[in-house]
Each structure stands twice: as structure tokens, then as C-alpha cells.
N, C-alpha and C. Protein backbone atom coordinates (compact mmCIF):
# COMPACT_ATOMS: atom_id res chain seq x y z
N UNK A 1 -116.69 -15.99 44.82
CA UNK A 1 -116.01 -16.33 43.58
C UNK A 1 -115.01 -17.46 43.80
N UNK A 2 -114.18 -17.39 44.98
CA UNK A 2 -113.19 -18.21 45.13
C UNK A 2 -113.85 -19.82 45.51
N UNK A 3 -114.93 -19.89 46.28
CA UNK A 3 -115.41 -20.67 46.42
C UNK A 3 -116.05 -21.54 45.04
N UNK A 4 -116.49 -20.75 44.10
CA UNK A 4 -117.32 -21.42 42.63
C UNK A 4 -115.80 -21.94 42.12
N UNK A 5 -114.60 -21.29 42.20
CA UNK A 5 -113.37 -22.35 41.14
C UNK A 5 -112.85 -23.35 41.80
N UNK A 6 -113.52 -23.35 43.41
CA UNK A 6 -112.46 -24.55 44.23
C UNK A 6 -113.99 -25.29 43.67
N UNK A 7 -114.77 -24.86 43.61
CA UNK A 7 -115.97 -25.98 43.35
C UNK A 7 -115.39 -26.78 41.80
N UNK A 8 -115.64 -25.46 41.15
CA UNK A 8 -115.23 -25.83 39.78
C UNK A 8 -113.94 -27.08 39.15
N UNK A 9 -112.73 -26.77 40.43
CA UNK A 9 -111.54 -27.29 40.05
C UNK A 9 -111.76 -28.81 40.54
N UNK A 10 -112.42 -28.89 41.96
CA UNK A 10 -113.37 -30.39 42.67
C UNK A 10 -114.04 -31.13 41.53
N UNK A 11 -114.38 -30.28 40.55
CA UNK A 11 -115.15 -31.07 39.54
C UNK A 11 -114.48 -31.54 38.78
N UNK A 12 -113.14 -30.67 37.95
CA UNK A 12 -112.59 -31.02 36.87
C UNK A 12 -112.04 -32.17 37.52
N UNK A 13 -111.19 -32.02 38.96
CA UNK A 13 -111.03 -33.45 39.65
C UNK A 13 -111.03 -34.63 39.26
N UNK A 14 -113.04 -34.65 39.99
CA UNK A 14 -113.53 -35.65 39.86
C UNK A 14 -114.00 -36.45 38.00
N UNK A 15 -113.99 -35.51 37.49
CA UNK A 15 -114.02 -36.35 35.95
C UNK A 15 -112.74 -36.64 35.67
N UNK A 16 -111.86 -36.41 35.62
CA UNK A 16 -110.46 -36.81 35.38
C UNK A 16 -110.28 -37.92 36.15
N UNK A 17 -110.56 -38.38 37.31
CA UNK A 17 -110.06 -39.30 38.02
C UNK A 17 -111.36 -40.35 37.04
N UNK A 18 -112.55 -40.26 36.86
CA UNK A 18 -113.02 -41.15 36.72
C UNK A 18 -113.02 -41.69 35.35
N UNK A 19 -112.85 -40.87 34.48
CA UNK A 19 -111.38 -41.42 32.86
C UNK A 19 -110.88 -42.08 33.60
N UNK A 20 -109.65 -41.55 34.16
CA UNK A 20 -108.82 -42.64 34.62
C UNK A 20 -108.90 -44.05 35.09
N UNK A 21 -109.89 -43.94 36.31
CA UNK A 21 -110.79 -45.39 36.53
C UNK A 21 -110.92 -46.31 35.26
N UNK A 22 -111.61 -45.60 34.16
CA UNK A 22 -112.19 -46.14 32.88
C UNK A 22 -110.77 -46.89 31.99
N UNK A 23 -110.38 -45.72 32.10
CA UNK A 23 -109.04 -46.20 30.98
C UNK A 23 -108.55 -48.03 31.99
N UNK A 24 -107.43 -47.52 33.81
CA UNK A 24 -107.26 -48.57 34.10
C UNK A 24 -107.96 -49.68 34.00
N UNK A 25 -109.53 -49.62 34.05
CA UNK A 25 -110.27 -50.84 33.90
C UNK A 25 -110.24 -52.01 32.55
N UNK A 26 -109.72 -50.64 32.13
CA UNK A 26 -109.41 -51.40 30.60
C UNK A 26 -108.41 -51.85 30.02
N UNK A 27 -107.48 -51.97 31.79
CA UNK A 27 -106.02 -51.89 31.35
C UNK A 27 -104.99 -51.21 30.41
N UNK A 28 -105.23 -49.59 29.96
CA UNK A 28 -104.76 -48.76 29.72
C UNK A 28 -104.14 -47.71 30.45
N UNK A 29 -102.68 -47.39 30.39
CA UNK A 29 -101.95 -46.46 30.64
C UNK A 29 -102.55 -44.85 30.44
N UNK A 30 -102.56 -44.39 31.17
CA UNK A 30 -103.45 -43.02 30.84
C UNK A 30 -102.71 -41.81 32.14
N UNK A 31 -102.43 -40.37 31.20
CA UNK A 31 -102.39 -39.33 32.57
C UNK A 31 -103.40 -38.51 32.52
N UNK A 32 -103.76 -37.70 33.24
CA UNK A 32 -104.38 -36.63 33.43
C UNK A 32 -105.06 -36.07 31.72
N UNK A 33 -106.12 -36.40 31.41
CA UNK A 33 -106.98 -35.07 30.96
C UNK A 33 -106.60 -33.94 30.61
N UNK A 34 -107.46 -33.47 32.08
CA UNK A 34 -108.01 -31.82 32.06
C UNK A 34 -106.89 -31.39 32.58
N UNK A 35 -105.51 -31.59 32.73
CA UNK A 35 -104.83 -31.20 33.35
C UNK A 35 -104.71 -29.53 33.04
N UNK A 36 -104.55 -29.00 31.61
CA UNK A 36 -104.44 -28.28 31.26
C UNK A 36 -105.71 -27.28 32.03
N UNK A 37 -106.93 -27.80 31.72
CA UNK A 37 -108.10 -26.70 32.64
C UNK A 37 -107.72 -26.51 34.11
N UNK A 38 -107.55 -27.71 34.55
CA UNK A 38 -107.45 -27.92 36.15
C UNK A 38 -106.25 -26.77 36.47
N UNK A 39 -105.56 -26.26 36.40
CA UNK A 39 -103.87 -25.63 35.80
C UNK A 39 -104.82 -24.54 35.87
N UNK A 40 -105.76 -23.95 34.94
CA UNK A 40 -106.00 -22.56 34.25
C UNK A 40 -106.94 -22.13 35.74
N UNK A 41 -107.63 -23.24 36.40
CA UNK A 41 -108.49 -22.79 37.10
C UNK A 41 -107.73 -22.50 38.59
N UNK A 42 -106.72 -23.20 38.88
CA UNK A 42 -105.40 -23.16 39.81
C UNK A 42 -105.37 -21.30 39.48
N UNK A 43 -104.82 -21.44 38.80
CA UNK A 43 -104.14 -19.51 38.22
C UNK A 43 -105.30 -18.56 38.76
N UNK A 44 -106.05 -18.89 37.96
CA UNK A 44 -108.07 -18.49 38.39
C UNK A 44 -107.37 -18.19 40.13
N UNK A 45 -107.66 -19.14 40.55
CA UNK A 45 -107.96 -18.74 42.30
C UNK A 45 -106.85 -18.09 42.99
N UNK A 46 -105.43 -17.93 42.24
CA UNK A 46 -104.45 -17.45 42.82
C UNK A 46 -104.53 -15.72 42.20
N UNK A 47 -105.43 -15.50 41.25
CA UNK A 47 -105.43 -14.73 41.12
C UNK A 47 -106.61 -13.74 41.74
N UNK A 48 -107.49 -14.18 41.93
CA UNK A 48 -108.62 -13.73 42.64
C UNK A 48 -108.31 -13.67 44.00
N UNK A 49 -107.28 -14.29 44.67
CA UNK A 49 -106.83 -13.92 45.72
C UNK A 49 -106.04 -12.56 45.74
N UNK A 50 -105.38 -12.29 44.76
CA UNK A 50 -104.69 -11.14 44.62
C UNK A 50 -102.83 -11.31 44.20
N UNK A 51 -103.14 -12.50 43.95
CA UNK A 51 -101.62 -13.15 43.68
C UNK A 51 -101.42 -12.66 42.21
N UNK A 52 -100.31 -13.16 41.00
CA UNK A 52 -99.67 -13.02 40.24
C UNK A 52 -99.24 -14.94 39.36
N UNK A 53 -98.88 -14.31 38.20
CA UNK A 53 -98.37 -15.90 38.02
C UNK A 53 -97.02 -16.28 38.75
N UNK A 54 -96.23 -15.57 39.26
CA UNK A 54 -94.72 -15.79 40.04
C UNK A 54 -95.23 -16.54 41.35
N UNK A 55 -96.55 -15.74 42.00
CA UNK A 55 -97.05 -16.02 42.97
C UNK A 55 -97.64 -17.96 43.01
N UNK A 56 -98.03 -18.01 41.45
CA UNK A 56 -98.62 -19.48 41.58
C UNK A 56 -97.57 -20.26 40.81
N UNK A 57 -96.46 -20.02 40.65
CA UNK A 57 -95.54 -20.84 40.09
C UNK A 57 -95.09 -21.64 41.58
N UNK A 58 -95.13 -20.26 42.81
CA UNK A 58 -94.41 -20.66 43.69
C UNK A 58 -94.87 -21.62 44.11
N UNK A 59 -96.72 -21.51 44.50
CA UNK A 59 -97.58 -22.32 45.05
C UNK A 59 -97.96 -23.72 44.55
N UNK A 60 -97.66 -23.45 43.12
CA UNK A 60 -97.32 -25.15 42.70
C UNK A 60 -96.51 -25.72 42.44
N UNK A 61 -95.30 -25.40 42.63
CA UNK A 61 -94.41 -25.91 43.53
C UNK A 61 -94.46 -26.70 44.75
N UNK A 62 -94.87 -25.94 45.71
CA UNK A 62 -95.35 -26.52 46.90
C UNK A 62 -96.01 -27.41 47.19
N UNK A 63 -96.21 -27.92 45.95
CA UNK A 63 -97.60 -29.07 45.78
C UNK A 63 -98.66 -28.89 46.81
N UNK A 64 -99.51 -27.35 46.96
CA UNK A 64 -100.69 -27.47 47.97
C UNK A 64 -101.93 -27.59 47.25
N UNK A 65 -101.71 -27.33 45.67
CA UNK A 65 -103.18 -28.17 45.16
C UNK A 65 -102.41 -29.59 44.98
N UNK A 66 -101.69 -30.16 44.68
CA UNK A 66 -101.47 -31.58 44.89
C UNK A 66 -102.28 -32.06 46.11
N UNK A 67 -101.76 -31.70 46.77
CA UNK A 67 -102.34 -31.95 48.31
C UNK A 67 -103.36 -32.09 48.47
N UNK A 68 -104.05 -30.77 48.08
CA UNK A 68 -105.70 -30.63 48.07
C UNK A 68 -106.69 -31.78 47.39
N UNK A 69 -105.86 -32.10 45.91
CA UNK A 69 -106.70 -33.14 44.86
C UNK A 69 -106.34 -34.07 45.67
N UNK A 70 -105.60 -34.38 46.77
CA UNK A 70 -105.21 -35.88 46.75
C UNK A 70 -106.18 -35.88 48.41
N UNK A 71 -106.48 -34.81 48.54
CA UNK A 71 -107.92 -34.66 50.44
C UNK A 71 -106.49 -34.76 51.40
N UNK A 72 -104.86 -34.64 51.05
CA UNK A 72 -104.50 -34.05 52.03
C UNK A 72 -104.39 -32.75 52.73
N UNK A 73 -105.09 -31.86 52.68
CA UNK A 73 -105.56 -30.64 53.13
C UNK A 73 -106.91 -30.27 53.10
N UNK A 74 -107.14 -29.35 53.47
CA UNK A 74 -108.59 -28.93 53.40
C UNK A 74 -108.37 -27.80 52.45
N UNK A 75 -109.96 -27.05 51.90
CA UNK A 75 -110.02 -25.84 51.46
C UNK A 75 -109.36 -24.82 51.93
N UNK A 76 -109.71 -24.67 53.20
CA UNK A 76 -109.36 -23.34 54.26
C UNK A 76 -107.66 -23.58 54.48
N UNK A 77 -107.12 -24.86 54.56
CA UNK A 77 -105.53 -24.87 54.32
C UNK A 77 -105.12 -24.57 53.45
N UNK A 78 -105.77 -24.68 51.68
CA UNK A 78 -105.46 -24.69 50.61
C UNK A 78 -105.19 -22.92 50.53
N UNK A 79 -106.67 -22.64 50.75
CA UNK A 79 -106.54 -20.96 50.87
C UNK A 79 -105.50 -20.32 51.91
N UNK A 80 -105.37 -20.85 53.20
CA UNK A 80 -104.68 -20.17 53.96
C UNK A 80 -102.93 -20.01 53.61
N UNK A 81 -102.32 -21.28 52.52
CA UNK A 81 -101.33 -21.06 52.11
C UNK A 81 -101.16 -19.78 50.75
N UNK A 82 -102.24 -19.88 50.03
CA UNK A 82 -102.41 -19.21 48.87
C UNK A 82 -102.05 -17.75 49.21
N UNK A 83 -102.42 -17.70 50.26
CA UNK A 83 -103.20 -15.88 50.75
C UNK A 83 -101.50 -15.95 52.10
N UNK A 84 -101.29 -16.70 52.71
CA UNK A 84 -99.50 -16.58 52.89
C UNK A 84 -98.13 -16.38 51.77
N UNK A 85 -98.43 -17.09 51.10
CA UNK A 85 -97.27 -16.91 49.65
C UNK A 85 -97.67 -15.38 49.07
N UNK A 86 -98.66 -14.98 48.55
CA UNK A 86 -99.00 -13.58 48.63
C UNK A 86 -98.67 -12.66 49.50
N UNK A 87 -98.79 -13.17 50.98
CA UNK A 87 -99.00 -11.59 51.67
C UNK A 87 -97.31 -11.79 51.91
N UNK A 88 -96.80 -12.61 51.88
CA UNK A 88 -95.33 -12.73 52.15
C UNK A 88 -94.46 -12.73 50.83
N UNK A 89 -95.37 -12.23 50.01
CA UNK A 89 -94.56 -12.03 48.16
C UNK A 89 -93.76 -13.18 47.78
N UNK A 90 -94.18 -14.69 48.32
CA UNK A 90 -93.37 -15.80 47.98
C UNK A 90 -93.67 -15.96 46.46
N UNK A 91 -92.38 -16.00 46.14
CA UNK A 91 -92.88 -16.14 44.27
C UNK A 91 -91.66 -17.30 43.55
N UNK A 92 -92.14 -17.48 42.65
CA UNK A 92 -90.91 -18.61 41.63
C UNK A 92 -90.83 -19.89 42.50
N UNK A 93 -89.74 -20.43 42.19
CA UNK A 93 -89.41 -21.57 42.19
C UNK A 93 -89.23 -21.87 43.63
N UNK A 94 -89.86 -22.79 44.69
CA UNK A 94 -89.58 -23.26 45.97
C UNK A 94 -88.14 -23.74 45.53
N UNK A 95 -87.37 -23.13 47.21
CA UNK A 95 -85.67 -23.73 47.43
C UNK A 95 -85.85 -24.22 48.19
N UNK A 96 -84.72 -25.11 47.80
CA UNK A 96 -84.50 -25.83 49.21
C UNK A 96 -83.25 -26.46 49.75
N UNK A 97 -83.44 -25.88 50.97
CA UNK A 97 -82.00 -26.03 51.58
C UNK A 97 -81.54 -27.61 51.85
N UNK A 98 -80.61 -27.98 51.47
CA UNK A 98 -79.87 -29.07 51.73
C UNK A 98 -79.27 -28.79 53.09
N UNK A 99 -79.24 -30.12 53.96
CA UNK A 99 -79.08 -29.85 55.06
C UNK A 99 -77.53 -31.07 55.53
């Protein structure tokens, strides 16, 4: 299952980026689409992991699907943080310490 929404979310991805292509070519200002699906299908996999929405507030935060859409991580990193913020009940808003 988890595997068909990272497929799924790879897809919404890739059509969104390629609007975008379209729009810049045309010299138009443009954001995100599907952002809204891409978002629902995010929740999707944090929840099928066994997470919560506190759980994926935290995780996007963290920007690790940022990461992921942008190929700085892999799947198995993407998951391995998902399934850490869970088993470690990381939830809400990432802090951060000023140093």
C-alpha cells in the first residue's frame, strides 16, 4: 500500500512540475497545482504507517517530503524518518534550538 501512494505522490510530482515547465515557457508565474492532492496523499502514507495528523504536521515540517520531491533522499530515507517520528511520538511543530 505504502509503496502505490509514494508511487502515486511521484506522479502527482511529476505532472505538477511539468505545468510548471509549461506555464515558465510561457513566461508565466505559476505555484504548485496539485499541491492540495500531493498534501492529502503525504497524510495517506503517514497514516498507513500508523502515524496521526500531529504525527505529519511534525514530518512536514521537517521538510522530508520536500526533500524527497526535490531526489534529496531516497524512499527508504523518506520512510525511515516517517516510521522514527512515530515510533518516537514526534508530533506538531519542529523546534528549534537557537544556539
Amino acid at each position: 500500500m505504502v509503496e502505490k501512494l509514494l508511487d502515486l505522490l511521484d506522479s502527482l510530482e511529476a505532472k505538477d512540475n511539468k505545468v510548471l515547465d509549461a506555464l515558465h515557457a510561457l513566461n508565466v508565474q505559476g505555484e504548485g497545482f496539485l499541491t492540495e492532492e500531493t498534501e492529502q496523499v503525504e497524510k495517506l502514507i503517514v497514516h498507513v504507517l500508523g502515524g496521526d495528523p500531529e504525527h505529519y504536521e511534525y514530518i512536514r515540517e521537517d521538510s522530508v517530503f520536500m526533500d524527497y520531491a526535490n531526489k534529496e533522499v531516497s524512499r527508504s530515507q523518506l520512510l525511515s524518518t516517517i516510521r522514527q517520528a512515530i515510533e518516537n511520538d514526534w508530533r506538531g511543530p519542529v523546534s528549534y534550538t537557537r544556539i
